[in-house]
N, C-alpha and C. Protein backbone atom coordinates (compact mmCIF):
# COMPACT_ATOMS: atom_id res chain seq x y z
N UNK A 1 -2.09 32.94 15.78
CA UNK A 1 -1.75 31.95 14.74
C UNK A 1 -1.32 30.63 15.38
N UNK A 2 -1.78 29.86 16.15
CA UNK A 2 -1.51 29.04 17.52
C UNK A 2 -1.76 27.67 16.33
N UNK A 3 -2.64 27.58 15.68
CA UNK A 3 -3.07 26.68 14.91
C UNK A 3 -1.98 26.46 13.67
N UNK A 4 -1.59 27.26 13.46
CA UNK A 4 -0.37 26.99 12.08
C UNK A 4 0.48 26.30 13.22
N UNK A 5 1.24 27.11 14.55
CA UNK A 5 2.25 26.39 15.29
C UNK A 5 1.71 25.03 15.21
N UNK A 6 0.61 24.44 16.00
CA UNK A 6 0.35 23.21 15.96
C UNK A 6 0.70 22.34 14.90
N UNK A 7 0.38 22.58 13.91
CA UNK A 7 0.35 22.04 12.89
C UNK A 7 1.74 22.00 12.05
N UNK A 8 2.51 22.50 12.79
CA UNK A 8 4.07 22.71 12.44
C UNK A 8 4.59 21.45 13.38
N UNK A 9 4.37 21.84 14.81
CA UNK A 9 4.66 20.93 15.30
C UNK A 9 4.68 19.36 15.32
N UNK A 10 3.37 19.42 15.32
CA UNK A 10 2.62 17.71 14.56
C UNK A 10 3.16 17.40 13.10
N UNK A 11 3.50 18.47 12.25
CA UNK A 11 3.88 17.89 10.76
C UNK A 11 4.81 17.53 10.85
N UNK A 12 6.51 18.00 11.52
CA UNK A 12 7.63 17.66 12.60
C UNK A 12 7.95 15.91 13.03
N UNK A 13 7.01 16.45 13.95
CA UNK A 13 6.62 15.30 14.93
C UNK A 13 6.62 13.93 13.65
N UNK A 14 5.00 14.07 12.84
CA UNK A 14 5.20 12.91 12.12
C UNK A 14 6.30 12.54 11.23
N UNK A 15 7.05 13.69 10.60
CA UNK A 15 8.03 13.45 9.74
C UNK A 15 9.02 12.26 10.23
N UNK A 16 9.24 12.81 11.50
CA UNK A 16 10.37 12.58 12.90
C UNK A 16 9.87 10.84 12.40
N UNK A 17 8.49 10.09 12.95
CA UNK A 17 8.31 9.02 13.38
C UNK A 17 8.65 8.47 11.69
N UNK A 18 7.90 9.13 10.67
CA UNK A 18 8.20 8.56 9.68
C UNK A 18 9.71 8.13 9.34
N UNK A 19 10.65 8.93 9.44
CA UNK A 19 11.79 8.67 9.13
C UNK A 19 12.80 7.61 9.56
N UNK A 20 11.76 7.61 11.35
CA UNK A 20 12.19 5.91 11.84
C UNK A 20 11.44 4.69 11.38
N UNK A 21 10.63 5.00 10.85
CA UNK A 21 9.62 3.65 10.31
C UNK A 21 10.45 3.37 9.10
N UNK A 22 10.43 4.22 7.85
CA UNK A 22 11.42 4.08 6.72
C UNK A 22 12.58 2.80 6.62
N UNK A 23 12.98 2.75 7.23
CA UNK A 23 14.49 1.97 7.21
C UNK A 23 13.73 0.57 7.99
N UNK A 24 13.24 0.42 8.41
CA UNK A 24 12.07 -0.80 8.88
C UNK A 24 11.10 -1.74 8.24
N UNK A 25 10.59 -0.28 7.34
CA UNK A 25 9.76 -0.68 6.46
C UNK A 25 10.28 -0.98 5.04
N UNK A 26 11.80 -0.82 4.60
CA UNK A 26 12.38 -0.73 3.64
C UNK A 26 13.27 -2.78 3.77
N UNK A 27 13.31 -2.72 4.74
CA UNK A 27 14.02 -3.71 5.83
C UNK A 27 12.84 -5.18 5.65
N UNK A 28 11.54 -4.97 6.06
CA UNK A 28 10.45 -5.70 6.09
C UNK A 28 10.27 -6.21 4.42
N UNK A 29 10.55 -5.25 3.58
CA UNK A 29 10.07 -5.49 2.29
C UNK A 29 11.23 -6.30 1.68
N UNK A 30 12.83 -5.79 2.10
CA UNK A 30 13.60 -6.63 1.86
C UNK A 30 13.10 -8.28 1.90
N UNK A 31 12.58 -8.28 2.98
CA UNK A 31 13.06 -9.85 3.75
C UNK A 31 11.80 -10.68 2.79
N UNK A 32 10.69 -9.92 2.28
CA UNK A 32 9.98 -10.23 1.68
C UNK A 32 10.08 -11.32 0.20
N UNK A 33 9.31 -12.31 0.30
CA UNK A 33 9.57 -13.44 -1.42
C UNK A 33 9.13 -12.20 -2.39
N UNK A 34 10.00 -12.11 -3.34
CA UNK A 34 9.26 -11.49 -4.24
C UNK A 34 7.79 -11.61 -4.59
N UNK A 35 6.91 -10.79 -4.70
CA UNK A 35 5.71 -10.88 -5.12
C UNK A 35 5.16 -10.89 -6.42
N UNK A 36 4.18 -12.13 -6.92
CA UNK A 36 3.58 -12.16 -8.42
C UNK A 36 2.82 -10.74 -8.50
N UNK A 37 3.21 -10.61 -9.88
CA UNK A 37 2.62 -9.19 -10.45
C UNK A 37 0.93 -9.41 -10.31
N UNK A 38 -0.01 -8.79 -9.80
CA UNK A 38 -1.39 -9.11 -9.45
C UNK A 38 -1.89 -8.20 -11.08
N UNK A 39 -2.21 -8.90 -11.90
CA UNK A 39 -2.63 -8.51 -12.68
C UNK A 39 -4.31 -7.79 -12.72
N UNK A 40 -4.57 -6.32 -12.95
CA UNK A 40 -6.27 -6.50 -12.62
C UNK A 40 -6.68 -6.80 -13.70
N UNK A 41 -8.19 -7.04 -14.05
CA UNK A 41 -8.98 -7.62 -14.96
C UNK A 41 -9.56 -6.66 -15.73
N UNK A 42 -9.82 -5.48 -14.97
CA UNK A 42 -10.32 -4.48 -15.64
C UNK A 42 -9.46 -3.79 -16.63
N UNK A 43 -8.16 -3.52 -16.65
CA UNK A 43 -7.16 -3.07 -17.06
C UNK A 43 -6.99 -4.31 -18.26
N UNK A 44 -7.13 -5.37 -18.60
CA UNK A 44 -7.11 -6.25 -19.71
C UNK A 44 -8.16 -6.39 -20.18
N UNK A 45 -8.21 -5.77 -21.83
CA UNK A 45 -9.19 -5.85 -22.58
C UNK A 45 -9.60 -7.23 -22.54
N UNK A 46 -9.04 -8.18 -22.77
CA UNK A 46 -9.37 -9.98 -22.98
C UNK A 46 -9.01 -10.86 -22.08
N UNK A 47 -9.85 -10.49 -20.68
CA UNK A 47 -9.20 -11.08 -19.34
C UNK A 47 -9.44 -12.67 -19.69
N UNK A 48 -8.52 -13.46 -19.60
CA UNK A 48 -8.59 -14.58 -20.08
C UNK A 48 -9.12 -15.63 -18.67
N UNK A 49 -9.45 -15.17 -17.59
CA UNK A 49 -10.40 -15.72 -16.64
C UNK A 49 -11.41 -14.54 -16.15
N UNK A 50 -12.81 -14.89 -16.32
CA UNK A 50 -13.59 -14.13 -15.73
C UNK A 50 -13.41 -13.58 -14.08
N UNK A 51 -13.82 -12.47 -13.98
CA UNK A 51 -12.97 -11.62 -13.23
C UNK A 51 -14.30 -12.30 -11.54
N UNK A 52 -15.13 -12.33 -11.41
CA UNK A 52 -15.99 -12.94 -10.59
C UNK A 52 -16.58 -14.70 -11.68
N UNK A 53 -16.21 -15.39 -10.49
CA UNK A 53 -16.71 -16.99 -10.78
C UNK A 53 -17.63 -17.50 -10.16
N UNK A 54 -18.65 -17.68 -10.83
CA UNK A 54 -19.75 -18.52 -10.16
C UNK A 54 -20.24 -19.26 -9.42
N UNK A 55 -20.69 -20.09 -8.32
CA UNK A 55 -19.84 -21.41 -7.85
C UNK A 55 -21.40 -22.02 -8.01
N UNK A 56 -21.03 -23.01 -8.83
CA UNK A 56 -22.53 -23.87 -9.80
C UNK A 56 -22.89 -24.98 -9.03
N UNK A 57 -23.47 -24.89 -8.10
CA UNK A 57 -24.41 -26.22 -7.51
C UNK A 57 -25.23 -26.87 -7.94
N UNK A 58 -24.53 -28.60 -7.86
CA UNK A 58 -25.06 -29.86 -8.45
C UNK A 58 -25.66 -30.22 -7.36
């Protein structure tokens, strides 16, 4: 059963790195401008700008 160990180990292991990234990545987002809500187009029945724009050469 060498393959479950592995895979114990490595699931461990990543938890381990994750748990130092966390507080970094929680840290990074702090420092962050708040971000505009990205509205999608598909999700609005009456997207009030077409969702692809043309670009019309004169």
């Amino acid at each position: 059963n060498n393959i479950n160990d592995d895979l114990t180990i490595e699931n461990n292991s990543l938890k381990e790195k994750l748990q130092k990234l966390q507080p970094q990545l929680t840290d990074a987002l702090d420092k962050q401008p708040p971000q505009p809500t990205v509205v999608v187009a598909s999700n609005d029945p009456h997207p009030s700008q077409p969702a692809m724009v043309t670009p019309t050469f004169t």
